[in-house]
C-alpha atoms as a PDB file:
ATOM      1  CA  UNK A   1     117.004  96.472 143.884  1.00  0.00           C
ATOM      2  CA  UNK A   2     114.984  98.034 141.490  1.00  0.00           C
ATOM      3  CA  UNK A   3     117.760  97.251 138.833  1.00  0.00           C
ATOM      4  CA  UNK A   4     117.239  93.303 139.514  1.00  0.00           C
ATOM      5  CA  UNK A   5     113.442  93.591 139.268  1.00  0.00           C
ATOM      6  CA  UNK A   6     113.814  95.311 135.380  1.00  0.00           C
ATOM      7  CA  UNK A   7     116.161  91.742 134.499  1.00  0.00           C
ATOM      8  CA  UNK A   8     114.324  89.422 132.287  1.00  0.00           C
ATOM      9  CA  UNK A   9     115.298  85.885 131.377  1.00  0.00           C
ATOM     10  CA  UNK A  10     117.009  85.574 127.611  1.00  0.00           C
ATOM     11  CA  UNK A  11     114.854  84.017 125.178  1.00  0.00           C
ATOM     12  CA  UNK A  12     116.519  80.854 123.734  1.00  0.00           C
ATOM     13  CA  UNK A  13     117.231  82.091 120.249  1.00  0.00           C
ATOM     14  CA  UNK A  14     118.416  85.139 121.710  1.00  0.00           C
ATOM     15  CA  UNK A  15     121.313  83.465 123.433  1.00  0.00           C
ATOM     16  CA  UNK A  16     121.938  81.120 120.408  1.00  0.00           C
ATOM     17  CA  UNK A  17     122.073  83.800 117.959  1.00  0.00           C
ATOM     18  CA  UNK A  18     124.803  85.231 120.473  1.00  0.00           C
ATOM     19  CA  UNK A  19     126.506  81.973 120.636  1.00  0.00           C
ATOM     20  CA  UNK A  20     126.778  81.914 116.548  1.00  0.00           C
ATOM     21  CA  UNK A  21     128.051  85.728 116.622  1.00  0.00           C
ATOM     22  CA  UNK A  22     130.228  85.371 119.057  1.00  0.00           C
ATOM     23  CA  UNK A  23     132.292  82.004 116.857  1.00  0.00           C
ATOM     24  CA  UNK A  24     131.847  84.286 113.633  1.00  0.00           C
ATOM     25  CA  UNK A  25     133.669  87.061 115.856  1.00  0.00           C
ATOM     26  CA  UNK A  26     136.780  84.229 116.121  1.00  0.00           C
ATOM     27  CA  UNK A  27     136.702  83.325 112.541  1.00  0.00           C
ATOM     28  CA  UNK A  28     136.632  86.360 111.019  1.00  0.00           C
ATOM     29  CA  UNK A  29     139.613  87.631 113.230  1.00  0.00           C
ATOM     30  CA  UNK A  30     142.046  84.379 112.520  1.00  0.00           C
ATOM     31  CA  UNK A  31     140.816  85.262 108.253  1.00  0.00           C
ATOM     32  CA  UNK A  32     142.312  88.531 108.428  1.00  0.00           C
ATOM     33  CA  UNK A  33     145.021  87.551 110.557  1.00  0.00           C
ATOM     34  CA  UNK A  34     145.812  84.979 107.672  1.00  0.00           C
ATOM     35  CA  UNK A  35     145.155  87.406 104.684  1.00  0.00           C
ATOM     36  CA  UNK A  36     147.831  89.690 106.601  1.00  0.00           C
ATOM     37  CA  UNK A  37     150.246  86.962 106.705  1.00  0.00           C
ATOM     38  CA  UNK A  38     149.035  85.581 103.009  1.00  0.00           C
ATOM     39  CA  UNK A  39     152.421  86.042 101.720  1.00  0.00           C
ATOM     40  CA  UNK A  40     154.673  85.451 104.466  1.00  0.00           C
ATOM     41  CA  UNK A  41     157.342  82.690 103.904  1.00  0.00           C
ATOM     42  CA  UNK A  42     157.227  81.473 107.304  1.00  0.00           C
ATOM     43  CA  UNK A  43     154.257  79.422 108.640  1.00  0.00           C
ATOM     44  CA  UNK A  44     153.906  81.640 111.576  1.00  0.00           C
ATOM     45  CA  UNK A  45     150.258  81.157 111.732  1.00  0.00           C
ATOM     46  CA  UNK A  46     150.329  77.490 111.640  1.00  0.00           C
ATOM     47  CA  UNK A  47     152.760  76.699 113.897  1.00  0.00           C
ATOM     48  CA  UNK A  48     151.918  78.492 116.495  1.00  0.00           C
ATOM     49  CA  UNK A  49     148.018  77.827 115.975  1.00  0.00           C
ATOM     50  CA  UNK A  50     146.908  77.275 119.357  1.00  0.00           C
ATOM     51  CA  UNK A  51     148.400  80.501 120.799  1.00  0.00           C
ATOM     52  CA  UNK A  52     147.272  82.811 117.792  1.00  0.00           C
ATOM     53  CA  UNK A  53     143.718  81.490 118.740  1.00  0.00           C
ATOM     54  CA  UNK A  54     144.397  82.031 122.693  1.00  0.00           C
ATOM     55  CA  UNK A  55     145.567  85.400 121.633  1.00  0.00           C
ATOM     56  CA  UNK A  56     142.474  86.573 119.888  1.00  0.00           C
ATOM     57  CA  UNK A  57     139.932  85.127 122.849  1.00  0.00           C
ATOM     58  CA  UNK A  58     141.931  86.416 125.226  1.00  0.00           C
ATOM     59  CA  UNK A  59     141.897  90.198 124.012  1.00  0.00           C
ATOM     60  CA  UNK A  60     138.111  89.527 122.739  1.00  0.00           C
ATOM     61  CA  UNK A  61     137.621  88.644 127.097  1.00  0.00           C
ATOM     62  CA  UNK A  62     139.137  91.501 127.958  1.00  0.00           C
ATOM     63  CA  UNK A  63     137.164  94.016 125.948  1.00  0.00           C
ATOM     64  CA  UNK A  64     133.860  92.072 126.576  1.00  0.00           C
ATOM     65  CA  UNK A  65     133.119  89.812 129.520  1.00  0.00           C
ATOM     66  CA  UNK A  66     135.333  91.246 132.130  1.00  0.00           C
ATOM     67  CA  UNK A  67     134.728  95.003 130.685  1.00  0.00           C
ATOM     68  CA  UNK A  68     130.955  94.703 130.279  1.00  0.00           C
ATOM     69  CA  UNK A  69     129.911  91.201 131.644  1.00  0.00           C
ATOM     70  CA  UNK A  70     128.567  90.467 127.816  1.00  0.00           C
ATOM     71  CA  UNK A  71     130.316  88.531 124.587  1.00  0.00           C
ATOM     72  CA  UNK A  72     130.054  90.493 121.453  1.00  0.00           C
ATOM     73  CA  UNK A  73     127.274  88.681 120.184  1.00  0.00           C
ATOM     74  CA  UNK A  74     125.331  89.487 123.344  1.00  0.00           C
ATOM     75  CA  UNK A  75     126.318  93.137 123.554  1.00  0.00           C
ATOM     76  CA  UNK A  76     124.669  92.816 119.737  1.00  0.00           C
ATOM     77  CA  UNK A  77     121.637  91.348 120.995  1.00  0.00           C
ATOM     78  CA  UNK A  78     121.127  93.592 124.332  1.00  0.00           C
ATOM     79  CA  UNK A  79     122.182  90.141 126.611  1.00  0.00           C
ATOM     80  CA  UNK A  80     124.237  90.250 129.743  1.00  0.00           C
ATOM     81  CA  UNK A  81     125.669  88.060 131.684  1.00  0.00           C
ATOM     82  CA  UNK A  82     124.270  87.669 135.797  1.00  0.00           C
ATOM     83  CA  UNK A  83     125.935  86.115 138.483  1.00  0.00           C
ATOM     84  CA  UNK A  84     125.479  83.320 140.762  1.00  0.00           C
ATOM     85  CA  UNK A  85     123.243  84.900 142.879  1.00  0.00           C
ATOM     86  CA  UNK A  86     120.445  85.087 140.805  1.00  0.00           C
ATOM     87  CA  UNK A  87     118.912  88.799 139.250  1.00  0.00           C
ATOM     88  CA  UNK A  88     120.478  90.958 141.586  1.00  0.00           C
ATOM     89  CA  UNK A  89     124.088  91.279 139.967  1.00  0.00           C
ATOM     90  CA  UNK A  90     125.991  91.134 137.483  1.00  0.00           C
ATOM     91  CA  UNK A  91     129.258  88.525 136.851  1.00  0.00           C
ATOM     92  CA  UNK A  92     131.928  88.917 139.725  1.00  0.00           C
ATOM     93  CA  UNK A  93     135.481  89.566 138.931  1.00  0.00           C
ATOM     94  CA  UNK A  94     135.940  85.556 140.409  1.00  0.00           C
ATOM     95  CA  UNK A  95     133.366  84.266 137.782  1.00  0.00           C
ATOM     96  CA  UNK A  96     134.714  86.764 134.768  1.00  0.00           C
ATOM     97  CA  UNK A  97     138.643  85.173 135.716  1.00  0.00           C
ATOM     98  CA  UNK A  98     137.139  81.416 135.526  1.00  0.00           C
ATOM     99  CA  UNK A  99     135.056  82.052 132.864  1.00  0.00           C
ATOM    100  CA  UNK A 100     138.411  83.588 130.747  1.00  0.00           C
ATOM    101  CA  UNK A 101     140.728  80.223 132.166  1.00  0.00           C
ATOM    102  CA  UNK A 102     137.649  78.120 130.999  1.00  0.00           C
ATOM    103  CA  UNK A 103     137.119  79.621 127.325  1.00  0.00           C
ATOM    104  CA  UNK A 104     140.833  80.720 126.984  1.00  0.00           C
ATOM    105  CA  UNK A 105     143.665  78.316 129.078  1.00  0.00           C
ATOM    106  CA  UNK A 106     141.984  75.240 128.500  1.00  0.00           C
ATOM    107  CA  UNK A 107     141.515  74.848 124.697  1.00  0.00           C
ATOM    108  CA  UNK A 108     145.352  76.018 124.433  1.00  0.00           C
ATOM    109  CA  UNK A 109     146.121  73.068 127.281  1.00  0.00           C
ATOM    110  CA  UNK A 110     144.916  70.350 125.306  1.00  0.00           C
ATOM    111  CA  UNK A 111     145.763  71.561 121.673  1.00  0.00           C
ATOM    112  CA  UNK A 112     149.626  71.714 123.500  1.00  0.00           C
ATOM    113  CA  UNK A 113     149.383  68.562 125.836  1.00  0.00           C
ATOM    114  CA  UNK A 114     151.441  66.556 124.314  1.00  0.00           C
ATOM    115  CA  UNK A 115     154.595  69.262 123.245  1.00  0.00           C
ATOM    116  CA  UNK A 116     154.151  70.347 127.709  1.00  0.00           C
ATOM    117  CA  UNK A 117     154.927  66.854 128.360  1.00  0.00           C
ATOM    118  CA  UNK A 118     157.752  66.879 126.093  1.00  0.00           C
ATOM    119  CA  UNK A 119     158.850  69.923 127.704  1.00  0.00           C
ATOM    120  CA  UNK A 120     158.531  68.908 131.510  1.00  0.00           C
ATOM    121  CA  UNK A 121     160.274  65.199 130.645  1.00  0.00           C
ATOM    122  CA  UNK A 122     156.768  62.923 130.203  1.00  0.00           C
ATOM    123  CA  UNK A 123     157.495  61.906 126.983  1.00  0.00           C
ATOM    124  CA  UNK A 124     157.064  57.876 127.915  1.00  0.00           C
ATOM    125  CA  UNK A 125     153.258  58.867 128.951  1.00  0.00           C
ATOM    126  CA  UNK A 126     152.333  60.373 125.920  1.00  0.00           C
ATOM    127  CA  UNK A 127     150.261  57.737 124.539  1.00  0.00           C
ATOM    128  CA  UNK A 128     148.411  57.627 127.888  1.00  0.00           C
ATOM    129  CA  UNK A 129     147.668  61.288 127.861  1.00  0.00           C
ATOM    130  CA  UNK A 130     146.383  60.980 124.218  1.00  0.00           C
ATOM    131  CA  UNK A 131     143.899  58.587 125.706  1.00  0.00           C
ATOM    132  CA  UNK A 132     143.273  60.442 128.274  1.00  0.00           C
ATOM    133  CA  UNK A 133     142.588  63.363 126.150  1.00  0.00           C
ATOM    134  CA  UNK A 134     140.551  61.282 123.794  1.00  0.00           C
ATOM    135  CA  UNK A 135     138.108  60.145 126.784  1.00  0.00           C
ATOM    136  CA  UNK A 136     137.818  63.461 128.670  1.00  0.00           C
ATOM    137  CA  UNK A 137     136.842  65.002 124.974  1.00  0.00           C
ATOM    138  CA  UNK A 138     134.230  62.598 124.187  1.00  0.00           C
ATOM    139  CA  UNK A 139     132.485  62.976 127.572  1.00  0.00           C
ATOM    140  CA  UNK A 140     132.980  67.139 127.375  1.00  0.00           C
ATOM    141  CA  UNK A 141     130.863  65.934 123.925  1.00  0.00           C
ATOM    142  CA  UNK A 142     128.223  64.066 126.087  1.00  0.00           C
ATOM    143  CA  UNK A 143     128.112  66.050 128.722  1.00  0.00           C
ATOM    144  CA  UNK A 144     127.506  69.317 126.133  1.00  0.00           C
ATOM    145  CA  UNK A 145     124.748  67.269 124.326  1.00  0.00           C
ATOM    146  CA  UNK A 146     123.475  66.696 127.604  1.00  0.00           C
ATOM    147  CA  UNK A 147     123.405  69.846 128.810  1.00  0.00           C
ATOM    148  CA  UNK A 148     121.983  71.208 125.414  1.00  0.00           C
ATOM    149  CA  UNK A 149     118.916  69.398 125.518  1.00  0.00           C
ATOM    150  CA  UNK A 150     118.312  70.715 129.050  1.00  0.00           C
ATOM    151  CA  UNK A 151     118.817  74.298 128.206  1.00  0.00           C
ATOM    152  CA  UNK A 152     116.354  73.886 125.468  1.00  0.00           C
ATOM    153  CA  UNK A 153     113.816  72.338 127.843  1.00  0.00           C
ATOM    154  CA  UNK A 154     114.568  75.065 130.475  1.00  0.00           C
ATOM    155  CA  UNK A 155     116.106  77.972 129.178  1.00  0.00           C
ATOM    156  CA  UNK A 156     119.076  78.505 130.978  1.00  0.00           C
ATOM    157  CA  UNK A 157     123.079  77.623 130.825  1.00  0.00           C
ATOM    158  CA  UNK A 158     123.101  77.129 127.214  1.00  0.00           C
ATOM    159  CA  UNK A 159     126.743  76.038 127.506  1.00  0.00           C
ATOM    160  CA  UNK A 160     128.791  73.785 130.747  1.00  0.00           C
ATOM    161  CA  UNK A 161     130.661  76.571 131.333  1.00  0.00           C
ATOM    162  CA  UNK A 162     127.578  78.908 132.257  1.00  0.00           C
ATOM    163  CA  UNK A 163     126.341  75.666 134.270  1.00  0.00           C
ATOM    164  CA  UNK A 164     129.373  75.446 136.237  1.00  0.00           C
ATOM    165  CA  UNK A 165     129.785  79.484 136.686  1.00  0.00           C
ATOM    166  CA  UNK A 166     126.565  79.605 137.517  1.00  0.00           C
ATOM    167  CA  UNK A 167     126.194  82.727 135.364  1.00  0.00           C
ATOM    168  CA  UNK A 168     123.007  82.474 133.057  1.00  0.00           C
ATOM    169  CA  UNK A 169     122.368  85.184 130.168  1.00  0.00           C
ATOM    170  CA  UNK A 170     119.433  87.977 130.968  1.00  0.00           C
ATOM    171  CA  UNK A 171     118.540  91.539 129.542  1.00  0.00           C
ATOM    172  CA  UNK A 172     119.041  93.914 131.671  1.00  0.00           C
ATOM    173  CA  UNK A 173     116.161  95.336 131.228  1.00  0.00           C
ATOM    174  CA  UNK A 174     112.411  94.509 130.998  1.00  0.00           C
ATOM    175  CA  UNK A 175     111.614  94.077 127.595  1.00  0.00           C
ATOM    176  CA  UNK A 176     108.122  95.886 125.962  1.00  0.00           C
ATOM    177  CA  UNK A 177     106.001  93.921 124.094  1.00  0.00           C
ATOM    178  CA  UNK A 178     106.874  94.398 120.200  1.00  0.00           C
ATOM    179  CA  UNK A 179     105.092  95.889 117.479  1.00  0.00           C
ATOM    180  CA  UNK A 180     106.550  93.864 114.547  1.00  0.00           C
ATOM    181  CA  UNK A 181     104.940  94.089 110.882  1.00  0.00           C
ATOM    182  CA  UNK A 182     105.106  91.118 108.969  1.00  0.00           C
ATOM    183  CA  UNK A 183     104.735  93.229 105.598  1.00  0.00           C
ATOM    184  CA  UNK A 184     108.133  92.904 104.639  1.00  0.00           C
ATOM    185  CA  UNK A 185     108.630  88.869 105.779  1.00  0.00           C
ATOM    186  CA  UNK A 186     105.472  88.116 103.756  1.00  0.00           C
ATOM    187  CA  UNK A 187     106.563  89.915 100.871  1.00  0.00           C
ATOM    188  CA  UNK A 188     109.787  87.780 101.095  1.00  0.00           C
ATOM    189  CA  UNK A 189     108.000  84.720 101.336  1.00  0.00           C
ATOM    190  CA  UNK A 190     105.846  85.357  98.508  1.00  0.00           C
ATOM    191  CA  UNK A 191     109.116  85.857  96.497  1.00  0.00           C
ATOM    192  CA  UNK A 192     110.794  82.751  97.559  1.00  0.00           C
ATOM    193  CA  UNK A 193     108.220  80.900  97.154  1.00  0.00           C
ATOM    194  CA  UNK A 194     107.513  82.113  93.577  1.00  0.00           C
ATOM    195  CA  UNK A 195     111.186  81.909  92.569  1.00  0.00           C
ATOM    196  CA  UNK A 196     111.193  78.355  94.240  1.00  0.00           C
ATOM    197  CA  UNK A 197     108.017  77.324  91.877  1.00  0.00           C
ATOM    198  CA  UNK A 198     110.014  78.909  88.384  1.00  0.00           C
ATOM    199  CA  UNK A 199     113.194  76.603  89.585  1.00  0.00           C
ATOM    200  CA  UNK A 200     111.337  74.094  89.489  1.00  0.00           C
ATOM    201  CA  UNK A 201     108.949  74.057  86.380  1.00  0.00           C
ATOM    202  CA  UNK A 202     110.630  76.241  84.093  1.00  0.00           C
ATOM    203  CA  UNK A 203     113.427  73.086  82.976  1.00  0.00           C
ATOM    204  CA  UNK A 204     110.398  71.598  82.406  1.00  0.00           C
ATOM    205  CA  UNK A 205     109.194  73.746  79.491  1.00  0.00           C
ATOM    206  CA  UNK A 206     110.285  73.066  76.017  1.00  0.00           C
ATOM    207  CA  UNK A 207     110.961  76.454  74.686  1.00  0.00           C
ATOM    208  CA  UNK A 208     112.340  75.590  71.563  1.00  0.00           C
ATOM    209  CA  UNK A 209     108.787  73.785  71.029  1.00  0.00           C
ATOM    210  CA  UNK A 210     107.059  77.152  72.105  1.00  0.00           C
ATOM    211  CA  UNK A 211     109.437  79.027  69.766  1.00  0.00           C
ATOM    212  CA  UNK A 212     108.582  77.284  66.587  1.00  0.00           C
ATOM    213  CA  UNK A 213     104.761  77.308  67.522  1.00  0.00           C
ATOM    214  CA  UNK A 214     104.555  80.985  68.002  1.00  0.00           C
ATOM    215  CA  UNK A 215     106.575  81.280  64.479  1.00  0.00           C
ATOM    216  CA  UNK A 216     104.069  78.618  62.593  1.00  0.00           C
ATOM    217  CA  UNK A 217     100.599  80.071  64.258  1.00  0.00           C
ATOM    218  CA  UNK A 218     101.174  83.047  65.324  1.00  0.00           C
ATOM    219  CA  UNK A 219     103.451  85.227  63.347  1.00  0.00           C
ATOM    220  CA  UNK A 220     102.017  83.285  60.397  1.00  0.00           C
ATOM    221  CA  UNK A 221     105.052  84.205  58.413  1.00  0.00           C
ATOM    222  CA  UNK A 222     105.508  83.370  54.853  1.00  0.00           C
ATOM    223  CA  UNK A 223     108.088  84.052  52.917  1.00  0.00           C
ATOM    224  CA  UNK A 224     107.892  84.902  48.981  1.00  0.00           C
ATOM    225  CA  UNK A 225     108.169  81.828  46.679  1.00  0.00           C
ATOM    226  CA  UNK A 226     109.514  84.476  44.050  1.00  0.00           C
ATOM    227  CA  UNK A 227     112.411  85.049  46.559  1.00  0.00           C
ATOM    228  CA  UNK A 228     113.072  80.857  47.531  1.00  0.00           C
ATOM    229  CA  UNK A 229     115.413  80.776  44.266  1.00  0.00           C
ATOM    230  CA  UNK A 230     117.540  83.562  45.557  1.00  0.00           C
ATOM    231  CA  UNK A 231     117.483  82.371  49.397  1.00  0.00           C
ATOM    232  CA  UNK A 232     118.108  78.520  48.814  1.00  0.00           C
ATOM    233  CA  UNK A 233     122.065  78.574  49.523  1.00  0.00           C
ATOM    234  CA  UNK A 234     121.153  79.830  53.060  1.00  0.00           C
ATOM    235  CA  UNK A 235     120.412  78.376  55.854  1.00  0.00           C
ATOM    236  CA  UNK A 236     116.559  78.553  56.755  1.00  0.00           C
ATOM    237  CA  UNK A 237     116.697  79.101  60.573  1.00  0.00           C
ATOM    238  CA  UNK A 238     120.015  81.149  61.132  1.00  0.00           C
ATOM    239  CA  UNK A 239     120.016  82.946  57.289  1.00  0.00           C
ATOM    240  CA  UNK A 240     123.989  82.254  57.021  1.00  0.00           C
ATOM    241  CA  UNK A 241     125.545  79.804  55.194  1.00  0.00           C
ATOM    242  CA  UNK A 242     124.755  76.331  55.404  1.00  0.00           C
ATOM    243  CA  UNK A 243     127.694  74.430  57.430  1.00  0.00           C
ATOM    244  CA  UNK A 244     127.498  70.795  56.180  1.00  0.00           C
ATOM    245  CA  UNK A 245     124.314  71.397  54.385  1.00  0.00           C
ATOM    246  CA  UNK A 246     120.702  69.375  54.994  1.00  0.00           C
ATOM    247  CA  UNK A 247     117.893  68.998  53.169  1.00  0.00           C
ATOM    248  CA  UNK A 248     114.467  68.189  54.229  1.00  0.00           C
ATOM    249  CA  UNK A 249     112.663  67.569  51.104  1.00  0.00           C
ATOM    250  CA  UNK A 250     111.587  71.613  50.155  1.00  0.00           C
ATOM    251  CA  UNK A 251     113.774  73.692  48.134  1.00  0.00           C
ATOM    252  CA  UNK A 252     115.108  75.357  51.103  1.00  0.00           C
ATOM    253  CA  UNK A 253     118.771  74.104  52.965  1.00  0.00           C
ATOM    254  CA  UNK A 254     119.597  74.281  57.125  1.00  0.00           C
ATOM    255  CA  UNK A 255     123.012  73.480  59.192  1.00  0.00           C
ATOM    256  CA  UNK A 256     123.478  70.656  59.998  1.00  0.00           C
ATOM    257  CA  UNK A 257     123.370  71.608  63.829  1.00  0.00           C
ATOM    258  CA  UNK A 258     120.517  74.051  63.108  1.00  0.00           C
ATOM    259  CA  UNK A 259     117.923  71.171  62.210  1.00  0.00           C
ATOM    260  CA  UNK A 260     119.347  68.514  64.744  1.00  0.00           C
ATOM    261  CA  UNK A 261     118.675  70.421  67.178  1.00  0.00           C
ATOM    262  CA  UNK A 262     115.878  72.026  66.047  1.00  0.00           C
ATOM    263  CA  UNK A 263     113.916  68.568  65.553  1.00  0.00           C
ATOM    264  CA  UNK A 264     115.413  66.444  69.067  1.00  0.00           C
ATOM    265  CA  UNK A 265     113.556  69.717  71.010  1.00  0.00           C
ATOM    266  CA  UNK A 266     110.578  69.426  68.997  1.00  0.00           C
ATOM    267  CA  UNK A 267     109.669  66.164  66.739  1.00  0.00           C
ATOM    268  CA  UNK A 268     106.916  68.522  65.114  1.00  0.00           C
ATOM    269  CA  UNK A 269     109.107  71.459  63.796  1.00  0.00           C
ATOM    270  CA  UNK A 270     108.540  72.282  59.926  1.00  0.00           C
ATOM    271  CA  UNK A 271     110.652  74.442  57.564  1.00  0.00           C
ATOM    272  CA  UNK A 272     110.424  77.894  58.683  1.00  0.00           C
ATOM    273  CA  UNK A 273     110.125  79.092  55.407  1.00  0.00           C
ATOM    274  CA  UNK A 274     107.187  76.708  53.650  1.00  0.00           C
ATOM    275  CA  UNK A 275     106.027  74.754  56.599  1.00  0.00           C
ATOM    276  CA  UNK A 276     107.545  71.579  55.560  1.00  0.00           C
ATOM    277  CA  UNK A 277     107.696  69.147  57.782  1.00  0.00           C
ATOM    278  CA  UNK A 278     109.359  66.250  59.033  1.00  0.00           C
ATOM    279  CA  UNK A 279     108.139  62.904  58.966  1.00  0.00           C
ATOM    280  CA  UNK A 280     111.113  61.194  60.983  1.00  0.00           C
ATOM    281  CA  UNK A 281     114.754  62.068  61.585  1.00  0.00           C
ATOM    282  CA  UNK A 282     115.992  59.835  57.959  1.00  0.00           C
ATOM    283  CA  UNK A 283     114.347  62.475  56.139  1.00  0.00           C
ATOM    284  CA  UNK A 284     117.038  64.526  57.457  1.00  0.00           C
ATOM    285  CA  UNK A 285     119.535  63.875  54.203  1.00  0.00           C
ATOM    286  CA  UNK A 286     122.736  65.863  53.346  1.00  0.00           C
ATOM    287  CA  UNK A 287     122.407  67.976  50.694  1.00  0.00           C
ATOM    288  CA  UNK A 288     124.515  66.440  47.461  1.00  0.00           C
ATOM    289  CA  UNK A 289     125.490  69.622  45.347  1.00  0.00           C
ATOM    290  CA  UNK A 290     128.257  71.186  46.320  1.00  0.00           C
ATOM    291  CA  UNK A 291     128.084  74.967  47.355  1.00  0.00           C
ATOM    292  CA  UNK A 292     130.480  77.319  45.498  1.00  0.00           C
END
């Protein structure tokens, strides 16, 4: 008695974080299973699908709701399951058999419907049990929106199968009210948020333009006019030599891709050299002596 009074009702995200655990649990099994058989010639895995999956659920029930009356996800999460007759015990061996047939037996029946049919001579009804099939999977699909929507009004049998059982997810004991800090969750938010807000504005700064502002007012450099003479056959912005030579109108020569560029990311660049600058993209000319 005193056990039952200690159960509290599962909190809603608790039992849907256990829900999303306990599918990961599934998937991750069948991806090693896979990996393992990577380089198999046969298509073991694929063939026989539906009983690899029944396989996996079925050992996963045994070492989880009929050993502990909890999923994986809600052993995680402190969760267990309680039976029928309300917070005074746990799931009965009756309830932990159904609930295996329910999760285990009848995914495998309808995945293999049509081959059992086959097998037992009903091969004439098979479109009629495809139809069949087809309805009684569109209303599980109502019925489990349905029952969704009450379990987030309510609180309780997140899933038909916990409906029907009558089993509803509690933790087993009463839980203390918790001290949480929100230092570390604020710090996080701050972060996201400012990475969020460079995403989004840095594209929008021309740092080309910033570049050759910082060189013209800034740095303030100047070269030598002593020195232009012995510098001319390079290029002004990268200092190699010029490939397919431009001039601007100064004595000075640039790449062809290094003043392109350079002027489509900012309209106001000059020559780095003597501040020349460019009154519109035809003063852009190729350069007519040829470099030996």
């Amino acid at each position: 008695m005193a056990d039952s009074l200690e159960k509290t009702p599962a909190l809603r995200v608790s039992q849907l974080d256990a829900s999303e655990l306990d599918s990961e649990v599934v998937h991750i099994v069948k991806a090693q299973l896979n990996k393992l058989f990577k380089y198999h010639k046969s298509n073991i895995l694929v063939t026989y699908d539906p009983e690899v999956s029944a396989l996996i659920k079925t050992l996963i029930w045994r070492f989880t709701i009929y050993a502990h009356d909890s999923t994986i996800g809600q052993h995680i999460l402190n969760l267990k399951y309680s039976g029928s007759e309300g917070q005074s015990s746990w799931m009965s061996r009756r309830q932990k058999i159904l609930y295996g047939l329910i999760l285990i037996v009848c995914p495998w029946l309808r995945e293999r419907a049509e081959t059992l049919a086959s097998f037992v001579g009903l091969s004439k009804y098979k479109g009629k049990i495809r139809k069949v099939l087809r309805w009684l999977d569109i209303s599980l699909k109502l019925a489990a929106v349905w029952n969704f929507l009450v379990f987030l009004q309510r609180g309780v049998y997140q899933t038909i199968t916990e409906r029907l059982l009558g089993i509803q997810a509690m933790f087993p004991s009463r839980q203390g009210i918790r001290q949480v800090s929100f230092e570390y969750m604020t710090r996080e938010l701050l972060w996201h948020g400012f990475s969020e807000f460079l995403f989004f504005t840095l594209p929008l700064v021309n740092f080309q333009r910033v570049k050759n502002f910082v060189r013209r007012h800034i740095l303030n450099h100047h070269e030598d006019p002593a020195l232009d003479g012995l510098r001319v056959m390079e290029c002004a912005v990268c200092e190699d030599v010029p490939t397919n030579p431009q001039e601007i109108g100064c004595p000075h020569l640039f790449c062809y891709y290094c003043i392109q560029s350079n002027y489509k990311a900012d309209p106001g660049f000059s020559c780095p050299r003597c501040r020349t600058s460019i009154p519109s993209v035809d003063s852009i000319r190729p350069y007519r002596t040829v470099i030996s």
